[in-house]
Protein backbone atom coordinates (compact mmCIF):
# COMPACT_ATOMS: atom_id res chain seq x y z
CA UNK A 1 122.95 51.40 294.71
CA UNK A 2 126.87 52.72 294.89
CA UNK A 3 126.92 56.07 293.46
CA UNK A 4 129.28 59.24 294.28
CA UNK A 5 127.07 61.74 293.30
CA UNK A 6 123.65 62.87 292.69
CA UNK A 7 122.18 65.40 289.86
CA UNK A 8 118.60 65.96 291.56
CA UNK A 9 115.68 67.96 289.35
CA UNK A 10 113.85 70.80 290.61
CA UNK A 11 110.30 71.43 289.40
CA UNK A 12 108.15 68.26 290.18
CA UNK A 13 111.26 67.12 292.35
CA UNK A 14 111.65 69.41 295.35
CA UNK A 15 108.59 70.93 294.83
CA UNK A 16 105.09 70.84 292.89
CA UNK A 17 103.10 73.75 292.29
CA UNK A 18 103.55 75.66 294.98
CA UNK A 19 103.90 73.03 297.71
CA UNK A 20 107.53 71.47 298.78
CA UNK A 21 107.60 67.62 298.37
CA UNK A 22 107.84 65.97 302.02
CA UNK A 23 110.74 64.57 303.50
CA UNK A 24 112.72 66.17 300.86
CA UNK A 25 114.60 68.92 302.71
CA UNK A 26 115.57 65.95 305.30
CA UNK A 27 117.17 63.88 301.98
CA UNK A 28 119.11 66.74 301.58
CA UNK A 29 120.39 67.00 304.92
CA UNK A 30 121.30 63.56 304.55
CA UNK A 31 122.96 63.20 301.78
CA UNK A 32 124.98 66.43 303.14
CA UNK A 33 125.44 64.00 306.31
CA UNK A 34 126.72 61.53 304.18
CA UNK A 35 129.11 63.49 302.11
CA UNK A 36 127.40 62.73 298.94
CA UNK A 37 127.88 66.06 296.37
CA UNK A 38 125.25 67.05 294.32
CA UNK A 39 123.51 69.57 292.17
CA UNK A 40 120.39 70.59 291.12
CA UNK A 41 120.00 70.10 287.12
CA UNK A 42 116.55 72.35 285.83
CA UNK A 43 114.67 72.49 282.48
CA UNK A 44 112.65 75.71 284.25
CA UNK A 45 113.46 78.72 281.81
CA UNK A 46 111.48 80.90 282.85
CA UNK A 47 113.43 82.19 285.94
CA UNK A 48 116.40 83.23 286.58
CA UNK A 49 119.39 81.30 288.33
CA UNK A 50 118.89 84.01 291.06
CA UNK A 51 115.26 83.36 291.03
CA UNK A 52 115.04 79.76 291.45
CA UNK A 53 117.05 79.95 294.19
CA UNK A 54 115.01 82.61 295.91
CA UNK A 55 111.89 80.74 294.87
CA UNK A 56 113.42 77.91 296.75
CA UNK A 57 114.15 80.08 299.84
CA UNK A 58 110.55 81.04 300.17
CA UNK A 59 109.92 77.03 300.43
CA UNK A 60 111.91 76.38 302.86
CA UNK A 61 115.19 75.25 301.19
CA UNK A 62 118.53 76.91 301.82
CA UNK A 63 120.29 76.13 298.16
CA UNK A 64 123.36 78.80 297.21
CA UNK A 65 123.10 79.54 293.11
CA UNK A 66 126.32 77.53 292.93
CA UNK A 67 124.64 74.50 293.09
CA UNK A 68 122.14 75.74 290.84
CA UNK A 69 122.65 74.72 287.17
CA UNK A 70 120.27 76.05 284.57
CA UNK A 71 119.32 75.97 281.29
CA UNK A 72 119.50 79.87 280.32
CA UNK A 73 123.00 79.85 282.39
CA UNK A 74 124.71 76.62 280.17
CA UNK A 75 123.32 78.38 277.17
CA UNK A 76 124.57 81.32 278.10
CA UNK A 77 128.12 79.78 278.74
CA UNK A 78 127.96 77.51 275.40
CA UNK A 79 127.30 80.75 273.08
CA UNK A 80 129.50 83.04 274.62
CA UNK A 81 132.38 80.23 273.77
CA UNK A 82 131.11 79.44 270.25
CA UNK A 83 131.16 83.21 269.89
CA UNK A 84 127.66 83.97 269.19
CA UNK A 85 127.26 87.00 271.24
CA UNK A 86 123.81 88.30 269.04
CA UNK A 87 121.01 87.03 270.14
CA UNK A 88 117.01 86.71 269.83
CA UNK A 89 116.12 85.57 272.94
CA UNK A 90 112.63 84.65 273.04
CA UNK A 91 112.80 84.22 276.96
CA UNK A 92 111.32 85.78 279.38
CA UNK A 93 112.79 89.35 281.04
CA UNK A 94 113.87 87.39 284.22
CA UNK A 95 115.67 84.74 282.04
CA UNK A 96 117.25 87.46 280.18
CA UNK A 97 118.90 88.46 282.78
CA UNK A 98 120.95 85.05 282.99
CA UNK A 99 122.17 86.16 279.08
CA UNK A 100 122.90 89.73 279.86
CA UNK A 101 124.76 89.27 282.97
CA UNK A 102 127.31 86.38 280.80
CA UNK A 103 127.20 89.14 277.87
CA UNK A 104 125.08 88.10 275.46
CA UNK A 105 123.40 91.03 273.34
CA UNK A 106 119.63 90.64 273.28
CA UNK A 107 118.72 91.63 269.53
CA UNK A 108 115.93 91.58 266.95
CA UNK A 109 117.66 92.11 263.66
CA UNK A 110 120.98 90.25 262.89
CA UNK A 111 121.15 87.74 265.41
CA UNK A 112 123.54 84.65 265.76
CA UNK A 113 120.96 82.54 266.97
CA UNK A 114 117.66 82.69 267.99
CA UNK A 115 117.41 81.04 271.73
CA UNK A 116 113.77 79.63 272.61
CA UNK A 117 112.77 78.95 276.27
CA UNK A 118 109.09 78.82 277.72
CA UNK A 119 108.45 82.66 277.68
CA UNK A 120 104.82 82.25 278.30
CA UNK A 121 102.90 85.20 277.76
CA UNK A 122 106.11 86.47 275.49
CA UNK A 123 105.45 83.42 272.74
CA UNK A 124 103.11 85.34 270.61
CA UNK A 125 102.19 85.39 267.43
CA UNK A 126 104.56 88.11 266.58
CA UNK A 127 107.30 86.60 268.40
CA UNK A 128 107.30 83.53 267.01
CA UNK A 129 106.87 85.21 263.18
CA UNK A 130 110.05 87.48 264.32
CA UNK A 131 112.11 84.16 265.23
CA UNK A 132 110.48 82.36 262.37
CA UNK A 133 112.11 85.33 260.23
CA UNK A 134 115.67 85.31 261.66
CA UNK A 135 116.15 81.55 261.60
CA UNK A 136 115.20 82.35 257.56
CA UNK A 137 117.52 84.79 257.11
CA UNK A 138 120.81 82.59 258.71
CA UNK A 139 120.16 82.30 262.61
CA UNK A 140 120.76 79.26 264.55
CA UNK A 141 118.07 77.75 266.32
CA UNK A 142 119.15 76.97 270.29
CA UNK A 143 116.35 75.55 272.52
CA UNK A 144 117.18 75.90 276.43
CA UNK A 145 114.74 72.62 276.64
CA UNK A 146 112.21 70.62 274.48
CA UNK A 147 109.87 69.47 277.28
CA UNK A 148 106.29 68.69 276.40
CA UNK A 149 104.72 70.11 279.24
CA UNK A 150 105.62 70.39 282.82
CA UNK A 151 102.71 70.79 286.03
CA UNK A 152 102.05 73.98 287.31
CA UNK A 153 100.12 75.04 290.38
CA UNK A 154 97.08 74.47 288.71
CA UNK A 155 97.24 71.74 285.95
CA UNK A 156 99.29 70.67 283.30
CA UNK A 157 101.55 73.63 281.36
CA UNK A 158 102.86 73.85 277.77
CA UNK A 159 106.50 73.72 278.02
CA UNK A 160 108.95 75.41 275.23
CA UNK A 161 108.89 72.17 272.86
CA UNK A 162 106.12 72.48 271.07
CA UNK A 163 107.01 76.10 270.20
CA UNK A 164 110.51 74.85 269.11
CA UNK A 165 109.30 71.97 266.86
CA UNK A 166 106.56 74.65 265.42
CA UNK A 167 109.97 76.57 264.03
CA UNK A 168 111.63 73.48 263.48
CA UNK A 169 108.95 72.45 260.97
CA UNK A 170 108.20 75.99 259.66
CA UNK A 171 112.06 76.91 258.93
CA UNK A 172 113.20 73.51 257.93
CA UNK A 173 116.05 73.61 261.05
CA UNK A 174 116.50 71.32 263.71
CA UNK A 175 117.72 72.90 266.92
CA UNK A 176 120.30 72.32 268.97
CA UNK A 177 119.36 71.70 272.78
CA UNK A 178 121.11 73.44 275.56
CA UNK A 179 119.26 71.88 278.43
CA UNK A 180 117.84 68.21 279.67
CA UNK A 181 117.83 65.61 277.89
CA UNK A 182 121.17 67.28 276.55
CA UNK A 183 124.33 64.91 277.39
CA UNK A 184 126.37 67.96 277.64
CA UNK A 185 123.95 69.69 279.98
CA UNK A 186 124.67 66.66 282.53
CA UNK A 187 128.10 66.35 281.95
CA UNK A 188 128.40 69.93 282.37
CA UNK A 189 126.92 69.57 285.56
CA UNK A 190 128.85 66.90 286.63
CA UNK A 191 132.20 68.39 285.57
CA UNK A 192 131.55 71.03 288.62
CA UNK A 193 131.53 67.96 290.96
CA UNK A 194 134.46 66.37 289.51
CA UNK A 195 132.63 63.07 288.90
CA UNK A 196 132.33 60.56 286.22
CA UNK A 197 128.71 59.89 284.61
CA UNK A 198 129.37 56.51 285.46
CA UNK A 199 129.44 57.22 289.46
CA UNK A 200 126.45 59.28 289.38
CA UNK A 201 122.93 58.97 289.30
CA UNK A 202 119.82 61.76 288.14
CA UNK A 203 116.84 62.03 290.21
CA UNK A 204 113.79 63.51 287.78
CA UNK A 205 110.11 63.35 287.77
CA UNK A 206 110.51 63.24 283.60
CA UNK A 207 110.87 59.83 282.09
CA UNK A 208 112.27 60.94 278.88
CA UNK A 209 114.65 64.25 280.06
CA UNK A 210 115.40 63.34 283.11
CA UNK A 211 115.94 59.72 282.78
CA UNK A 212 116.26 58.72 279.00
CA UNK A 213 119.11 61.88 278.98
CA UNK A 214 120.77 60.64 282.47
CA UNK A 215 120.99 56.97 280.71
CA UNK A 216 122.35 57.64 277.50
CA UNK A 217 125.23 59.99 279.06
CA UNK A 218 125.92 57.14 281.17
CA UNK A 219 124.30 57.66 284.38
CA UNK A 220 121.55 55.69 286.80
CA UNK A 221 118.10 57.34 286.44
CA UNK A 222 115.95 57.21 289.41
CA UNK A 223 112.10 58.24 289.03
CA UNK A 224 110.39 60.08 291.32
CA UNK A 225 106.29 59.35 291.21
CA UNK A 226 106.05 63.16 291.60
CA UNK A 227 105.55 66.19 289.69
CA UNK A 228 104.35 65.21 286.03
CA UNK A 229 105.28 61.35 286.34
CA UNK A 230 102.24 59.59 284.67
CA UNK A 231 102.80 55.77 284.82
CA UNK A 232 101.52 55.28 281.16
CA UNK A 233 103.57 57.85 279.62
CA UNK A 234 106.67 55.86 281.34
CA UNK A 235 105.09 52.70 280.00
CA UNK A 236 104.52 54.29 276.89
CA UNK A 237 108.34 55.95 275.95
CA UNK A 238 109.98 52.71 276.35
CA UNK A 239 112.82 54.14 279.08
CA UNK A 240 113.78 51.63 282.25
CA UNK A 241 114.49 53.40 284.99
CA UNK A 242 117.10 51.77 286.91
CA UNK A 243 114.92 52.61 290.34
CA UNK A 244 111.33 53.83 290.70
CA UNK A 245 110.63 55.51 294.03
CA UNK A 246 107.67 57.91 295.59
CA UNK A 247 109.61 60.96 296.15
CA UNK A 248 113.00 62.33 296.78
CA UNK A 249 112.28 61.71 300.44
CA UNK A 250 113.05 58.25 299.98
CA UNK A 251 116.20 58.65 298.04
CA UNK A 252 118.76 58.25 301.06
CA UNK A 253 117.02 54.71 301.44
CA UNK A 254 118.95 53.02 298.71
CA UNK A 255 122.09 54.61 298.53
């Protein structure tokens, strides 16, 4: 497989639960080696830029936040240049940060748009009624991701999607999504590498974000049987990857 760079996922990718994936700090090196650019393309919303990278630092990986691309950071950039500077974020505080530092006002009366991410503990009853409320009176509804569920350290996790398609359904608005399976969260990516989708490939652990969003952009998808990949739920969405392998570890293989 001939490509000229590589948009690699984090969560499930480089790492599950709390344990790095073998081999994959030595596919790294390689593709370094080998000249081959790439960048690291997350769903995670929960940390920060600055915290992902640190969290990646404690397992082992030396990664600088400029390779780092992230949901709350691309939203960040896309509403500060549609000029919706108001904002319910229903994020977490780290998160938050990510909005705050591109200056985006964190409101709860007023807003521009209301901006759901998995803010775990945060998405309350009262949190959700509060969004619910805003999108009612005129907000837009931005969702960093619309993941299912994602695998924590210990089991399955309930990503931000089914709280998004709860407001969906309850205000009668679809949102707009910032992050993976987004074609302009890839391309956004790739713009920083000064590549073409059709010269790249994504490496996910997510049949449907990961690879169903790489392929309709234009990319190659490559599974990893890591993280949350569950053969029937690949059989099951209908998406062909172009390349199945066990882990990132084995990426350098068939390049």
């Amino acid at each position: 497989m001939k490509i000229g760079a590589v948009l690699i996922d984090i969560d499930g990718v480089l790492y599950v639960g709390d344990r790095p994936v073998a081999g994959a700090d030595r596919a790294l090196r390689e593709l370094d080696r080998r000249g081959i650019p790439y960048r690291f393309v997350s769903n995670t919303t929960r940390r920060s830029r600055r915290s992902v990278a640190r969290r990646l630092e404690e397992l082992g990986y030396v990664i600088p936040e400029t390779r780092i691309v992230t949901a709350p950071v691309a939203a960040a950039a896309h509403l500060r240049e549609g000029g919706r500077t108001r904002c319910f974020l229903l994020t977490t505080p780290d998160a938050r940060t990510d909005f705050e530092e591109a200056g985006i006002a964190a409101v709860e009366e007023g807003a521009d748009a209301v901006v759901v991410a998995d803010a775990a503990e945060g998405l309350t009853y009262a949190s959700m009624n509060r969004a619910f409320r805003l999108l009612m009176d005129g907000a837009d509804l931005i969702a960093l991701e619309k993941d299912r569920y994602w695998m924590g350290s210990d089991g399955l996790m309930l990503s931000a999607g089914p709280f998004v398609a709860a407001l969906e359904y309850a205000a009668g608005k679809e949102a707009e999504v910032i992050g993976k399976p987004s074609g302009t969260f890839f391309l956004r990516a790739l713009r920083e590498i000064g590549i073409n989708p059709d010269k790249a490939a994504m490496v996910g652990d997510d049949i449907v974000t990961d690879i169903g969003g790489a392929r309709a952009c234009g990319m190659k998808g490559i599974l990893v049987r890591t993280g949350k990949y569950r053969e029937e739920t690949v059989r099951r969405s209908g998406i062909v990857p172009d390349l199945i392998i066990d882990s990132l570890a084995d990426l350098p293989d068939y390049l």
